[in-house]
PDB file of N, CA and C in Angstrom:
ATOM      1  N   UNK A   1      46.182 282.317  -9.928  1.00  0.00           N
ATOM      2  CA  UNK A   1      47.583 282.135 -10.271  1.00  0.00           C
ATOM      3  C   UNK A   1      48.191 283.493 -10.596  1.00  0.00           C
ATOM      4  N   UNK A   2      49.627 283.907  -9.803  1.00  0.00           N
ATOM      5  CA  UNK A   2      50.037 285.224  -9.985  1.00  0.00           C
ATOM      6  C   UNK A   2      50.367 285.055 -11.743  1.00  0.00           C
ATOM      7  N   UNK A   3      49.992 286.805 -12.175  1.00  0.00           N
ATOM      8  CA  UNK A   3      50.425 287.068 -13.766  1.00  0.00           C
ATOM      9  C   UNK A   3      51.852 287.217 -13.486  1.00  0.00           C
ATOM     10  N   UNK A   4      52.648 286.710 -14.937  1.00  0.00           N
ATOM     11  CA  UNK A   4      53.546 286.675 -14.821  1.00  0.00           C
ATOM     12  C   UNK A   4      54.281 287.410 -15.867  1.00  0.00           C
ATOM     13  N   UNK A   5      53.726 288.978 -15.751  1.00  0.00           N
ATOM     14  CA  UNK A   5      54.362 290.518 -15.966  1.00  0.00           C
ATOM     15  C   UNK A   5      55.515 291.026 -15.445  1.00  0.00           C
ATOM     16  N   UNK A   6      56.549 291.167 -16.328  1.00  0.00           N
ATOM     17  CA  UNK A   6      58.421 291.073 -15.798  1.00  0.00           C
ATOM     18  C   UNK A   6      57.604 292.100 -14.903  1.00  0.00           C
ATOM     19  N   UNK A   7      58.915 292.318 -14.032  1.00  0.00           N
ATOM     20  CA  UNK A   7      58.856 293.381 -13.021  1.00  0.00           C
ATOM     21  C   UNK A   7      58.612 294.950 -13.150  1.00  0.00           C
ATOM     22  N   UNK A   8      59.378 295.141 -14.167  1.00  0.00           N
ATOM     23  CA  UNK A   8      59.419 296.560 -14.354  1.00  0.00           C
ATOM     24  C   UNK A   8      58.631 297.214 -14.930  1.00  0.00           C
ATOM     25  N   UNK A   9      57.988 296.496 -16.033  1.00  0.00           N
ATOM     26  CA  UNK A   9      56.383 296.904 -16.342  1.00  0.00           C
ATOM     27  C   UNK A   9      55.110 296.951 -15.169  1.00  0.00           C
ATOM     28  N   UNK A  10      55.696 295.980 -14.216  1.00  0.00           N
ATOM     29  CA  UNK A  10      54.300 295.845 -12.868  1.00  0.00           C
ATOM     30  C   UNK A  10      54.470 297.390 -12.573  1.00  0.00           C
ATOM     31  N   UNK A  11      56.293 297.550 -12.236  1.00  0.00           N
ATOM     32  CA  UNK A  11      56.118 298.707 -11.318  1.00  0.00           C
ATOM     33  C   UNK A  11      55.859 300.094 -12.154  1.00  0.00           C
ATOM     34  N   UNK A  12      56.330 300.635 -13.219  1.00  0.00           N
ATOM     35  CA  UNK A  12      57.016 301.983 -14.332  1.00  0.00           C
ATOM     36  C   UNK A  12      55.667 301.425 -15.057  1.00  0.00           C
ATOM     37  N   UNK A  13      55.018 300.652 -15.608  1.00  0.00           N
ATOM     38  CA  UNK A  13      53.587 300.852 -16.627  1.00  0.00           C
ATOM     39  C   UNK A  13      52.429 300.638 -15.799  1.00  0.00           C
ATOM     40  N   UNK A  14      52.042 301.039 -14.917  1.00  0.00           N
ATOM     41  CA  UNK A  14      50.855 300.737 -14.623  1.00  0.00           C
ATOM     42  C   UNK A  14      50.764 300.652 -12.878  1.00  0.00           C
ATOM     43  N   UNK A  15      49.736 301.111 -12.194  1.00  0.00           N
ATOM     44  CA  UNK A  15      49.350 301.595 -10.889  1.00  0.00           C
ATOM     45  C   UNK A  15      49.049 300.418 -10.652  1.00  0.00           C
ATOM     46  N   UNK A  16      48.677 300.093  -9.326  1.00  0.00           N
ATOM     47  CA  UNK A  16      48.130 299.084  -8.739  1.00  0.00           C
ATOM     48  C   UNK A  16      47.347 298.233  -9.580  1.00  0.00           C
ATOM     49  N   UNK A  17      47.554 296.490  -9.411  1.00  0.00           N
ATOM     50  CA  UNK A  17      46.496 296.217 -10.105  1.00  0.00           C
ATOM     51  C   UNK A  17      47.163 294.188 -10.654  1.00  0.00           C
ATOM     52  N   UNK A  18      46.675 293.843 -11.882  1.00  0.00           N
ATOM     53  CA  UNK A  18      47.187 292.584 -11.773  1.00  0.00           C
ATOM     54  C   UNK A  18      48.426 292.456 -11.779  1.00  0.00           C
ATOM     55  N   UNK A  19      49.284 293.441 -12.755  1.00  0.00           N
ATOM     56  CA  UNK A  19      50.593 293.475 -13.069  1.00  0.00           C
ATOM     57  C   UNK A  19      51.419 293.201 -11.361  1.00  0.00           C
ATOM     58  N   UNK A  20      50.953 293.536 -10.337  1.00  0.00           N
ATOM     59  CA  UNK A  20      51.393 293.325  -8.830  1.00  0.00           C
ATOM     60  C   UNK A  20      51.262 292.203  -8.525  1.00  0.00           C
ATOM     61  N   UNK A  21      50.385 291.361  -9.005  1.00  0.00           N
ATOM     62  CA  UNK A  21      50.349 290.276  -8.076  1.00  0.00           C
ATOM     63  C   UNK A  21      51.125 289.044  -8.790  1.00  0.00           C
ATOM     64  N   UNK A  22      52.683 288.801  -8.481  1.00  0.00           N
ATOM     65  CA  UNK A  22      53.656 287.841  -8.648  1.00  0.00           C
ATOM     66  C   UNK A  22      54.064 286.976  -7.547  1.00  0.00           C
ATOM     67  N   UNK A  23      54.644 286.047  -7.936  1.00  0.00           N
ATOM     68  CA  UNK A  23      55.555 285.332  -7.101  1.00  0.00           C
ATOM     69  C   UNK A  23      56.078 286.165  -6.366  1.00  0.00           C
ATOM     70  N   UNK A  24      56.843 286.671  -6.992  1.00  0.00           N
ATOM     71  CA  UNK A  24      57.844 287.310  -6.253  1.00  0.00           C
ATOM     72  C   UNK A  24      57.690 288.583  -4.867  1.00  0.00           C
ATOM     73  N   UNK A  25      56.528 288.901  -5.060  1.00  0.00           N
ATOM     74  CA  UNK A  25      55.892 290.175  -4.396  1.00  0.00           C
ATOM     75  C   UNK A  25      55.280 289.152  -3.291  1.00  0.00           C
ATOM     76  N   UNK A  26      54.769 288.153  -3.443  1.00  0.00           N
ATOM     77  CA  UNK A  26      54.153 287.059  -2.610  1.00  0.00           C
ATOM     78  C   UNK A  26      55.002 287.120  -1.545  1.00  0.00           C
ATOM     79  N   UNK A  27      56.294 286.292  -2.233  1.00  0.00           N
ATOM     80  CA  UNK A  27      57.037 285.760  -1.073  1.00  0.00           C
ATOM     81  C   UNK A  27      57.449 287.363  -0.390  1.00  0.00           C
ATOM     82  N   UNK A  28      57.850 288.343  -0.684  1.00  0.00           N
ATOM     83  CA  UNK A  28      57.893 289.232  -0.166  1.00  0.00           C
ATOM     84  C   UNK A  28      57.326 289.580   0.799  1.00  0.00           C
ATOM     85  N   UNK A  29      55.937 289.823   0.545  1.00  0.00           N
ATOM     86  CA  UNK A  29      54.773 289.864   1.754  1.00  0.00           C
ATOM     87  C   UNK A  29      55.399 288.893   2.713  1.00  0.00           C
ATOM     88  N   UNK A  30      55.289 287.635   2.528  1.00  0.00           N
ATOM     89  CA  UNK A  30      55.407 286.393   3.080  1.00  0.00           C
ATOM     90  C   UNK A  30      56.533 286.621   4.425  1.00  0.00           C
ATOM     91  N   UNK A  31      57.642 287.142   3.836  1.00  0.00           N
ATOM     92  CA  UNK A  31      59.374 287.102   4.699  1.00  0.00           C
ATOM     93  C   UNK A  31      58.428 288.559   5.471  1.00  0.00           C
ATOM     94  N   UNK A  32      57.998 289.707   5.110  1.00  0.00           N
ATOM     95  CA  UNK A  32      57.804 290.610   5.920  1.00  0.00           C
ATOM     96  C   UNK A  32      56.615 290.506   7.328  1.00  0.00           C
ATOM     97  N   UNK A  33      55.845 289.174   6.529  1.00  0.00           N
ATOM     98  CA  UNK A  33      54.937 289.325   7.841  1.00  0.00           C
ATOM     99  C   UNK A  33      55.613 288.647   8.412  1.00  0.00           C
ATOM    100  N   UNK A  34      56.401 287.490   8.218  1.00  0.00           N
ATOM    101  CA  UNK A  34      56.998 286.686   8.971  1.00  0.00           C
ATOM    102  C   UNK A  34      58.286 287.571   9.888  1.00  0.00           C
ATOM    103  N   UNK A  35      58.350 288.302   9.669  1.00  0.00           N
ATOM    104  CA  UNK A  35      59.694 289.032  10.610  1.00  0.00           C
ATOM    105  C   UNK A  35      58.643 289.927  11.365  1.00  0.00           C
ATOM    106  N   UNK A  36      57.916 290.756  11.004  1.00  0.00           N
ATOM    107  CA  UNK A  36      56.949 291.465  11.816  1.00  0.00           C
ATOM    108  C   UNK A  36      56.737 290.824  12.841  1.00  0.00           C
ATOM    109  N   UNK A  37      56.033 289.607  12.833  1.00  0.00           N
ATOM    110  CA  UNK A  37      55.935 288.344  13.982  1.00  0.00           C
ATOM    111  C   UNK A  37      56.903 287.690  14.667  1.00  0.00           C
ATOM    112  N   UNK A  38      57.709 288.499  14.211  1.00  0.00           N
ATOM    113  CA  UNK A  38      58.918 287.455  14.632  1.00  0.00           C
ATOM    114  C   UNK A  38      59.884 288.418  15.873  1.00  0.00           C
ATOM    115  N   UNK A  39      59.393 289.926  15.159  1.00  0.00           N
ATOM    116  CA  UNK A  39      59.999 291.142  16.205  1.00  0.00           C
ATOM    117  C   UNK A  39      58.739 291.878  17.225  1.00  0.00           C
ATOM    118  N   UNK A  40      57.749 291.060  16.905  1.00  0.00           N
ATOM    119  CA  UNK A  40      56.797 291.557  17.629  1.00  0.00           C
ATOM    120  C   UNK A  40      56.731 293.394  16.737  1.00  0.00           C
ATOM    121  N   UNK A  41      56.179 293.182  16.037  1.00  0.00           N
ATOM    122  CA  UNK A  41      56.314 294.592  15.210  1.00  0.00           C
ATOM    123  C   UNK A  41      55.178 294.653  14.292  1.00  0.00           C
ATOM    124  N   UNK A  42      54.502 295.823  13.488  1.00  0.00           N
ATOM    125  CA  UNK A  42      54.021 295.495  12.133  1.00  0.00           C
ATOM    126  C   UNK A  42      54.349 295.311  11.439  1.00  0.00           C
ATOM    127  N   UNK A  43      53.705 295.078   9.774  1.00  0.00           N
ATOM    128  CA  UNK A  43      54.292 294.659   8.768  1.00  0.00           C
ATOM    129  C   UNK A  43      55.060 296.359   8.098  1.00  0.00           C
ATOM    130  N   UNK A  44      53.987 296.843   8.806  1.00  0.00           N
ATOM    131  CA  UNK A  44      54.439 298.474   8.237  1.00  0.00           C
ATOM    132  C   UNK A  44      55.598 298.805   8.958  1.00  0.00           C
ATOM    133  N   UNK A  45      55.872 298.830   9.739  1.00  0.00           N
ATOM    134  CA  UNK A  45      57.275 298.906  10.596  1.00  0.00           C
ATOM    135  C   UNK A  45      58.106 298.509   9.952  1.00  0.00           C
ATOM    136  N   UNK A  46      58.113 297.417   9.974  1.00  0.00           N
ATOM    137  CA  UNK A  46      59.186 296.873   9.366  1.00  0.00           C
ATOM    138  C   UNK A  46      59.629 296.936   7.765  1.00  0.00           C
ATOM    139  N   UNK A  47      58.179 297.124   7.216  1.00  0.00           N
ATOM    140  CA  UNK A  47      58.931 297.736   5.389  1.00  0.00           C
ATOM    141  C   UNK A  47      59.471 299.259   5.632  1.00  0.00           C
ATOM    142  N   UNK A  48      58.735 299.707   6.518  1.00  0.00           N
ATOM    143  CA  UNK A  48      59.358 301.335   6.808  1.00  0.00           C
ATOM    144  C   UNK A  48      61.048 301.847   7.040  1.00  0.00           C
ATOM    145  N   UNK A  49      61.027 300.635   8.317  1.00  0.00           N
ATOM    146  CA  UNK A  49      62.552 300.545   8.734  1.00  0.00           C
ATOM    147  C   UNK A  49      63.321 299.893   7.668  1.00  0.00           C
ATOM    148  N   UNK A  50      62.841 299.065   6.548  1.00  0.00           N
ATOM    149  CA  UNK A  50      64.093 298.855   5.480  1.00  0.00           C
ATOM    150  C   UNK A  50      63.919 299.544   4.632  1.00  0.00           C
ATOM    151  N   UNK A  51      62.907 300.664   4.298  1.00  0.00           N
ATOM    152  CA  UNK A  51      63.187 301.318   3.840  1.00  0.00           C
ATOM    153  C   UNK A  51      64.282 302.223   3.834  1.00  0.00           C
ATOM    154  N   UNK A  52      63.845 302.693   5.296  1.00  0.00           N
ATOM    155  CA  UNK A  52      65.010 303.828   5.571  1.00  0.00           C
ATOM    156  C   UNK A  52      66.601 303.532   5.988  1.00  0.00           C
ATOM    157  N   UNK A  53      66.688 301.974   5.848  1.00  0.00           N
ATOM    158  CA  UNK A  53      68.149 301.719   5.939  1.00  0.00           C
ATOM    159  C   UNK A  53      68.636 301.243   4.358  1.00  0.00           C
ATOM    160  N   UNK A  54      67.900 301.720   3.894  1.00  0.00           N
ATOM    161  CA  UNK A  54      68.601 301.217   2.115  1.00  0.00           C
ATOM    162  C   UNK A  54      69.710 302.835   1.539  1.00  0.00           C
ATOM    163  N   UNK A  55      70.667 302.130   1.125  1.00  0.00           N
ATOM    164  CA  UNK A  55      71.471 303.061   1.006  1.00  0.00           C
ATOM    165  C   UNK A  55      71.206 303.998  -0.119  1.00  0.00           C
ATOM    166  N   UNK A  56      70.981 303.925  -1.055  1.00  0.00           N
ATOM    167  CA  UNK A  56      70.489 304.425  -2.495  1.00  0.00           C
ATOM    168  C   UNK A  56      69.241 305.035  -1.219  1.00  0.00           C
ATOM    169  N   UNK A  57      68.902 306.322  -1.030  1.00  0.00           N
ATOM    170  CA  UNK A  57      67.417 306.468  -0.850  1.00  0.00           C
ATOM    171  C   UNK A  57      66.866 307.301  -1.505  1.00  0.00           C
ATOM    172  N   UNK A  58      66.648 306.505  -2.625  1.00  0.00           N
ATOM    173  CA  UNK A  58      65.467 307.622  -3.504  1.00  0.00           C
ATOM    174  C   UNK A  58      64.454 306.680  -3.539  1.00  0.00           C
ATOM    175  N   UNK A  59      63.396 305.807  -2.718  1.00  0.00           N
ATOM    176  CA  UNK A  59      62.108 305.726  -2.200  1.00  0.00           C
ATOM    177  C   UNK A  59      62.172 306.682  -0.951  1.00  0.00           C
ATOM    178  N   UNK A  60      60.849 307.623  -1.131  1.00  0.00           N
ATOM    179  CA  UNK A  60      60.290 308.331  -0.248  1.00  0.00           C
ATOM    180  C   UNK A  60      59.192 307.932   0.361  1.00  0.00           C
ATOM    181  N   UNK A  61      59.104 306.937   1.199  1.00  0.00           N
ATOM    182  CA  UNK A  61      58.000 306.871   2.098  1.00  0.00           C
ATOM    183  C   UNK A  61      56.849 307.893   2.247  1.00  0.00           C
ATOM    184  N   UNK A  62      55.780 307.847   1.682  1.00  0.00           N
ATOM    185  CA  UNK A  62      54.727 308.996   2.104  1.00  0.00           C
ATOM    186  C   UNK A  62      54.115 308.296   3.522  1.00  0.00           C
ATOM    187  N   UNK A  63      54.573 308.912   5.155  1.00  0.00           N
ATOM    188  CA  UNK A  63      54.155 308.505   6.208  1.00  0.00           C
ATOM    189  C   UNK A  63      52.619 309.036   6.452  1.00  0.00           C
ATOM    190  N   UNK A  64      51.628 308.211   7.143  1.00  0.00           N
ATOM    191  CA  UNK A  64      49.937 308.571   7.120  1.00  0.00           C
ATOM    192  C   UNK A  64      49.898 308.017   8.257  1.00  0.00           C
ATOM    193  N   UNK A  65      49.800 308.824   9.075  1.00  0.00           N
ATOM    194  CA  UNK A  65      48.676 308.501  10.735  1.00  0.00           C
ATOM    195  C   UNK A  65      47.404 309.166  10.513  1.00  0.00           C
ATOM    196  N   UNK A  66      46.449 308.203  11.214  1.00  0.00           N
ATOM    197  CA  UNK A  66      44.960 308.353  11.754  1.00  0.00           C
ATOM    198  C   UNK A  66      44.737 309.154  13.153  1.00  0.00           C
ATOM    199  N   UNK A  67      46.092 308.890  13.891  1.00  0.00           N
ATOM    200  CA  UNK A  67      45.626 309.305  15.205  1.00  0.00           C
ATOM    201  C   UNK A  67      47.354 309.832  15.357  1.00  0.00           C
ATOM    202  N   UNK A  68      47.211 310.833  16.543  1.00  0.00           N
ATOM    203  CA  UNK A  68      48.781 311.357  16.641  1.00  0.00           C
ATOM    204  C   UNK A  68      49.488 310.168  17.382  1.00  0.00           C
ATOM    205  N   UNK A  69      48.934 309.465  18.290  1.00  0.00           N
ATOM    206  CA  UNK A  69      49.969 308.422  18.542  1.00  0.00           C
ATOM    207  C   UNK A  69      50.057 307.537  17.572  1.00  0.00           C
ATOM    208  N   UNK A  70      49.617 307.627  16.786  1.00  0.00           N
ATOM    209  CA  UNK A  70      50.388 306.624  15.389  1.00  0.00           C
ATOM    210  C   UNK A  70      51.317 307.563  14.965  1.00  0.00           C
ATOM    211  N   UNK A  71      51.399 308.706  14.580  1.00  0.00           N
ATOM    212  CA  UNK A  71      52.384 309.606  14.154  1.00  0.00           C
ATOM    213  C   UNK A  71      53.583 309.427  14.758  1.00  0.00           C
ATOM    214  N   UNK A  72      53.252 309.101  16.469  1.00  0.00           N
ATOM    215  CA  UNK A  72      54.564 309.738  17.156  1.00  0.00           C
ATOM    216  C   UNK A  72      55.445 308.460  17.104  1.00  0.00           C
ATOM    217  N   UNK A  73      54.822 306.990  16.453  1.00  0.00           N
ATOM    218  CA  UNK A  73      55.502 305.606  16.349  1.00  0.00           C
ATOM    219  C   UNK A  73      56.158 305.772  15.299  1.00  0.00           C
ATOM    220  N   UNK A  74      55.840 306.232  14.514  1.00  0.00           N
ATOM    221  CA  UNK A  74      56.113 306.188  12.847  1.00  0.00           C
ATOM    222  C   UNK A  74      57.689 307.547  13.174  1.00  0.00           C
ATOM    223  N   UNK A  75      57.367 308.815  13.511  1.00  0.00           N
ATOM    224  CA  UNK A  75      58.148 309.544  13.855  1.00  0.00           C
ATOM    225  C   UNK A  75      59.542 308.925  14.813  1.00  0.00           C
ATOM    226  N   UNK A  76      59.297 308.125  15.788  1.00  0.00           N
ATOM    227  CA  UNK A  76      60.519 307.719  16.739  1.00  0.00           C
ATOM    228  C   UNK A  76      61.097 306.492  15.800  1.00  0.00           C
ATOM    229  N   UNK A  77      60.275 305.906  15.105  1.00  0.00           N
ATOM    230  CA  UNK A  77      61.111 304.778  14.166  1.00  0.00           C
ATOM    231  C   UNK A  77      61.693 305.430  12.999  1.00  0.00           C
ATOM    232  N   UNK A  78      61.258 306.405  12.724  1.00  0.00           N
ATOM    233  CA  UNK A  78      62.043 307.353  11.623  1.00  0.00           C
ATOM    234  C   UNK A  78      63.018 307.727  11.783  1.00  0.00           C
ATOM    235  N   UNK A  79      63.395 308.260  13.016  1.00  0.00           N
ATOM    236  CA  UNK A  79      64.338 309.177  13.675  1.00  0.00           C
ATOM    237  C   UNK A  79      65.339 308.430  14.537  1.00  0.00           C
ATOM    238  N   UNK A  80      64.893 307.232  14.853  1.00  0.00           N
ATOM    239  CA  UNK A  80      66.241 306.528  16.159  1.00  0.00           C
ATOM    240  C   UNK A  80      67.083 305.907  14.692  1.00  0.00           C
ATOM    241  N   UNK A  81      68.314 306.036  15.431  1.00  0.00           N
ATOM    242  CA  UNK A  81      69.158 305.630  14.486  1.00  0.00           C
ATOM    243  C   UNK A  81      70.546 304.799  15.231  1.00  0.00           C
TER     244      UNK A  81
END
């Protein structure tokens, strides 16, 4: 059963861990895989791309490829606008 730690302590007191696992972060997951599947996309794609269309942008994405053609996906979804 998710703990049910307000939000802002999950995120500002404490790193990964139980304080994360809520309702609310659930359904989150939930709507993102479901659109991933839905655009034929990943789940990472797609938190990436709303990331970078949120107007306030002070989340900084730290981007991580394994291989350069993962780079160059992550790079053209960064950059088309």
């Amino acid at each position: 059963m998710p703990t049910k730690t307000p939000l802002p302590d999950a995120l500002f007191g404490q790193s990964w861990g139980p304080g994360m696992m809520q309702e609310r972060n659930f359904s989150i997951t939930a709507e993102v895989l479901k659109l991933a599947k839905e655009l034929d996309r990943t789940p990472s794609q797609v938190a990436l791309n709303w990331v970078r269309q949120q107007k306030q942008r002070v989340v900084i994405p730290i981007l991580g490829a394994r291989k350069l053609s993962n780079f160059r996906i992550i790079w053209r979804l960064w950059t088309s606008r």
